[in-house]
N, C-alpha and C. Protein backbone atom coordinates (compact mmCIF):
# COMPACT_ATOMS: atom_id res chain seq x y z
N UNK A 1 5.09 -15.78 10.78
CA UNK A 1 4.39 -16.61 9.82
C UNK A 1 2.91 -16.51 10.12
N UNK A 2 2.13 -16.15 8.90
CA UNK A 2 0.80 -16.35 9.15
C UNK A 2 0.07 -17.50 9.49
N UNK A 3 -0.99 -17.85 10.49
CA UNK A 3 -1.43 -19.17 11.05
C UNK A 3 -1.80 -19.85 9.58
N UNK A 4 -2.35 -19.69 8.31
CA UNK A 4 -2.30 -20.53 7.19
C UNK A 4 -1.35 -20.76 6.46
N UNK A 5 -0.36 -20.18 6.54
CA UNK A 5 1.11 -20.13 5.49
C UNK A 5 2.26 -21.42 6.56
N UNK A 6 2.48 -21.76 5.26
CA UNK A 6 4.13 -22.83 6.11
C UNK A 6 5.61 -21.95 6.32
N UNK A 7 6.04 -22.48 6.85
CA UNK A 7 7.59 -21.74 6.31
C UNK A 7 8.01 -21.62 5.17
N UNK A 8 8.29 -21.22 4.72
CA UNK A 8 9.10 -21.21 3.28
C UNK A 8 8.13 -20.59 2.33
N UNK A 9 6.77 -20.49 2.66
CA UNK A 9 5.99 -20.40 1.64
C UNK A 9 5.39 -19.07 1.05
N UNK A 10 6.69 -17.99 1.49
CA UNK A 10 6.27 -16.63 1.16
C UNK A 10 7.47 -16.71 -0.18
N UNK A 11 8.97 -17.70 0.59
CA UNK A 11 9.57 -17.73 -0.40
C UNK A 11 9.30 -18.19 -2.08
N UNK A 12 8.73 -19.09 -2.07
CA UNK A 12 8.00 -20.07 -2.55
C UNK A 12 7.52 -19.01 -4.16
N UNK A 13 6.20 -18.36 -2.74
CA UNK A 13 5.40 -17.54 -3.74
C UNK A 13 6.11 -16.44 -4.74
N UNK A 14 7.19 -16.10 -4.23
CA UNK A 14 8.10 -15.26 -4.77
C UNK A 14 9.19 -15.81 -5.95
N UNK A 15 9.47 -16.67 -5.95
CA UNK A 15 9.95 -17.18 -6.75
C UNK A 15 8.88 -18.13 -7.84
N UNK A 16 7.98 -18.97 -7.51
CA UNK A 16 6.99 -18.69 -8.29
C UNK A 16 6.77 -17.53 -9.38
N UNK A 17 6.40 -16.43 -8.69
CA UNK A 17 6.04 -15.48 -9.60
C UNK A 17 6.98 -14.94 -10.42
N UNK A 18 8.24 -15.17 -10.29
CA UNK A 18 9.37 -14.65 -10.99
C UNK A 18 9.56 -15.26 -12.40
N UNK A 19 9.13 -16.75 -12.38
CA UNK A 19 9.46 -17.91 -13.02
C UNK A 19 8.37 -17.59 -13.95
N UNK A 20 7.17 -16.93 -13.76
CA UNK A 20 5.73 -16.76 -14.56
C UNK A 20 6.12 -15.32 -14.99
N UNK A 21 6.38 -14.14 -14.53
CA UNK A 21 6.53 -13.37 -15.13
C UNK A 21 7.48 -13.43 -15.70
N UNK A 22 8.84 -13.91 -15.66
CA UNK A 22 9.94 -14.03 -17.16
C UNK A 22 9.03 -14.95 -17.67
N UNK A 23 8.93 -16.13 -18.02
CA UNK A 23 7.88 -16.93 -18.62
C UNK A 23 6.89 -16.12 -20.08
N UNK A 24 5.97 -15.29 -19.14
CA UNK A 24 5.33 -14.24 -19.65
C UNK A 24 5.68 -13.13 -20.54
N UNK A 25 6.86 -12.97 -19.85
CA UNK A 25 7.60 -11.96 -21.08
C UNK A 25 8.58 -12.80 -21.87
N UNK A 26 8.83 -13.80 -21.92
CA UNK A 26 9.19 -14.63 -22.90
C UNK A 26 8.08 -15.10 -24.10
N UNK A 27 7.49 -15.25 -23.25
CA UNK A 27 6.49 -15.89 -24.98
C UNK A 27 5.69 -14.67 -25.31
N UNK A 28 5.40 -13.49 -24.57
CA UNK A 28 4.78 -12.55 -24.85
C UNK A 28 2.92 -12.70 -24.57
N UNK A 29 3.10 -13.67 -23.03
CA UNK A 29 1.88 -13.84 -22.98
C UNK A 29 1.59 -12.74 -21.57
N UNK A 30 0.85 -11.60 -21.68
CA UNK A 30 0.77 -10.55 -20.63
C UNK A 30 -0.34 -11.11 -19.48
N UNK A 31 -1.00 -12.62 -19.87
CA UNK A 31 -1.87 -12.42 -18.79
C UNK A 31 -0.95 -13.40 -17.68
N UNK A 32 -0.04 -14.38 -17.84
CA UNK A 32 1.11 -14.99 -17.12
C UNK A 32 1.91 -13.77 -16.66
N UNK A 33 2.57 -13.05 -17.10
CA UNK A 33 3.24 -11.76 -16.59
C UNK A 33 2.29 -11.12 -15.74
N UNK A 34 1.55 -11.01 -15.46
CA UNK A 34 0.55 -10.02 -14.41
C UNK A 34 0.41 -11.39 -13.57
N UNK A 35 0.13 -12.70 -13.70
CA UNK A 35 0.23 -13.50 -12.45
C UNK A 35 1.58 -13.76 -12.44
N UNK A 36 2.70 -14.03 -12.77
CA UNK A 36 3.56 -13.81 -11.97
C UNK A 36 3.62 -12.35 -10.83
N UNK A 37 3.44 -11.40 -11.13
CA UNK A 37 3.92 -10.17 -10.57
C UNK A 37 2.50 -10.29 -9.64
N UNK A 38 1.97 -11.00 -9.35
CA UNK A 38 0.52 -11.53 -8.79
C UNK A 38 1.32 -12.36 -6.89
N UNK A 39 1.71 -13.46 -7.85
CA UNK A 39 2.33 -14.34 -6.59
C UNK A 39 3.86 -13.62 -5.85
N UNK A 40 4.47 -12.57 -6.65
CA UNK A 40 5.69 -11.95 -6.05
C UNK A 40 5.14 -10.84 -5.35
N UNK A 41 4.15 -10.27 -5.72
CA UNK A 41 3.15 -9.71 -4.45
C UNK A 41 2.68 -10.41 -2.78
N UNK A 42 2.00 -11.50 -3.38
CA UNK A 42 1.56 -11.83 -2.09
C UNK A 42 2.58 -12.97 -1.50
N UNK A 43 3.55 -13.36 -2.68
CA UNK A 43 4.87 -14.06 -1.29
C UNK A 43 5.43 -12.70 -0.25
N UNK A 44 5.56 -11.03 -1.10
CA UNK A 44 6.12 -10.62 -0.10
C UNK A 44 5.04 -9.73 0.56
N UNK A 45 3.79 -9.58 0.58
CA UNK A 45 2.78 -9.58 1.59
C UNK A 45 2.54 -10.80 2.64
N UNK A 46 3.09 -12.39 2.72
CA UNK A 46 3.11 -12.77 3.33
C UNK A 46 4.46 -13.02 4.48
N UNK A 47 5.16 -12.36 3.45
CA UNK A 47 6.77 -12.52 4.09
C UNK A 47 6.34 -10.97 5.12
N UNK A 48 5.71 -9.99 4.84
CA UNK A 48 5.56 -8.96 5.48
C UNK A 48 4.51 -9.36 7.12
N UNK A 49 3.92 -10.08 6.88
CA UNK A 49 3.08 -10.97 7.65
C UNK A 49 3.64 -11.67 9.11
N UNK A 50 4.66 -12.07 8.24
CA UNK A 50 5.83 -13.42 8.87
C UNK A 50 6.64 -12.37 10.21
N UNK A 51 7.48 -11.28 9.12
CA UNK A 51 8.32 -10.41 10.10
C UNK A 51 7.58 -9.75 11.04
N UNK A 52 6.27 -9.32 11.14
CA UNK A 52 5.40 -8.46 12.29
C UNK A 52 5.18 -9.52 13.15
N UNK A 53 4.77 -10.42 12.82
CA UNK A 53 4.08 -11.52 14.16
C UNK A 53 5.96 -12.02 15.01
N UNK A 54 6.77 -11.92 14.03
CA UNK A 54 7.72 -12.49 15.02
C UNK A 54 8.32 -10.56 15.47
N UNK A 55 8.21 -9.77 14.82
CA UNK A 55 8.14 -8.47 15.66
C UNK A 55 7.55 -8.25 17.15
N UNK A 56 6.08 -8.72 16.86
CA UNK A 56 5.21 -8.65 17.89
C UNK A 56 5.69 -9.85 19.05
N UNK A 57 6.37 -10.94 18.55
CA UNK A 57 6.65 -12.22 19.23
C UNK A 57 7.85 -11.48 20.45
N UNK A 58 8.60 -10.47 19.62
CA UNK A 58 9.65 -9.97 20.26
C UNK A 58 9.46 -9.21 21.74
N UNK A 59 8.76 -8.13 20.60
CA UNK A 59 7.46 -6.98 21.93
C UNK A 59 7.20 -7.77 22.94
N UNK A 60 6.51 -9.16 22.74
CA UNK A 60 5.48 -9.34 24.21
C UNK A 60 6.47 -10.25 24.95
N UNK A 61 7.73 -10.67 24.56
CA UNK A 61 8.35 -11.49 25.56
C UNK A 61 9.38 -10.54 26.17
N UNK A 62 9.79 -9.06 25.63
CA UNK A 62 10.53 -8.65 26.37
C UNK A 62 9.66 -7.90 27.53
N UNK A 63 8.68 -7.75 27.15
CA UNK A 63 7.29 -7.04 28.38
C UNK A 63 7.23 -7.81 29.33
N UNK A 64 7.24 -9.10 29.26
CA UNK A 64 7.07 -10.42 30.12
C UNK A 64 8.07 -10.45 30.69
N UNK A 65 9.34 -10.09 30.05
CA UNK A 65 10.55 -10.03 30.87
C UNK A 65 10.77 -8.71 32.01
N UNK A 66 10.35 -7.80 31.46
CA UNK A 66 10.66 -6.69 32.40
C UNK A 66 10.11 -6.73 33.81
N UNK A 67 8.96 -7.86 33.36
CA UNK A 67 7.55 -7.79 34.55
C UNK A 67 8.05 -8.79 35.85
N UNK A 68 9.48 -9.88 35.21
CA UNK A 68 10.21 -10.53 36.26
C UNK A 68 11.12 -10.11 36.90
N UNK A 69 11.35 -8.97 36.77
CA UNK A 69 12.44 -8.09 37.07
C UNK A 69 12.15 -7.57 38.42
């Protein structure tokens, strides 16, 4: 998770944007369709965010572990 983002809130953004782009292509309004496909971007640029830092969370505690060994 990024230090400004909550939990949930990549989900959030992603579903958000789903709800605006059908929305958008429902009434045929294209500038709601480009922000939906706006927030389903950066929920999963932040969801991409989320999985590296707990990637990296992984990396440095098994390093820490080897070093008690």
């Amino acid at each position: 998770m990024t230090e400004d983002s909550k939990p949930g809130e990549s989900a959030m953004d992603k579903m958000r944007g789903m709800a605006k782009e059908m929305a958008g292509k429902a009434s045929g309004n294209d500038r709601m369709k480009a922000e939906g496909k706006t927030d389903q971007a950066k929920g999963k640029a932040k969801e991409a965010a989320e999985d590296a830092k707990e990637t990296m969370g992984g990396v440095k505690d098994s390093m820490t572990d080897d070093d008690k060994h």
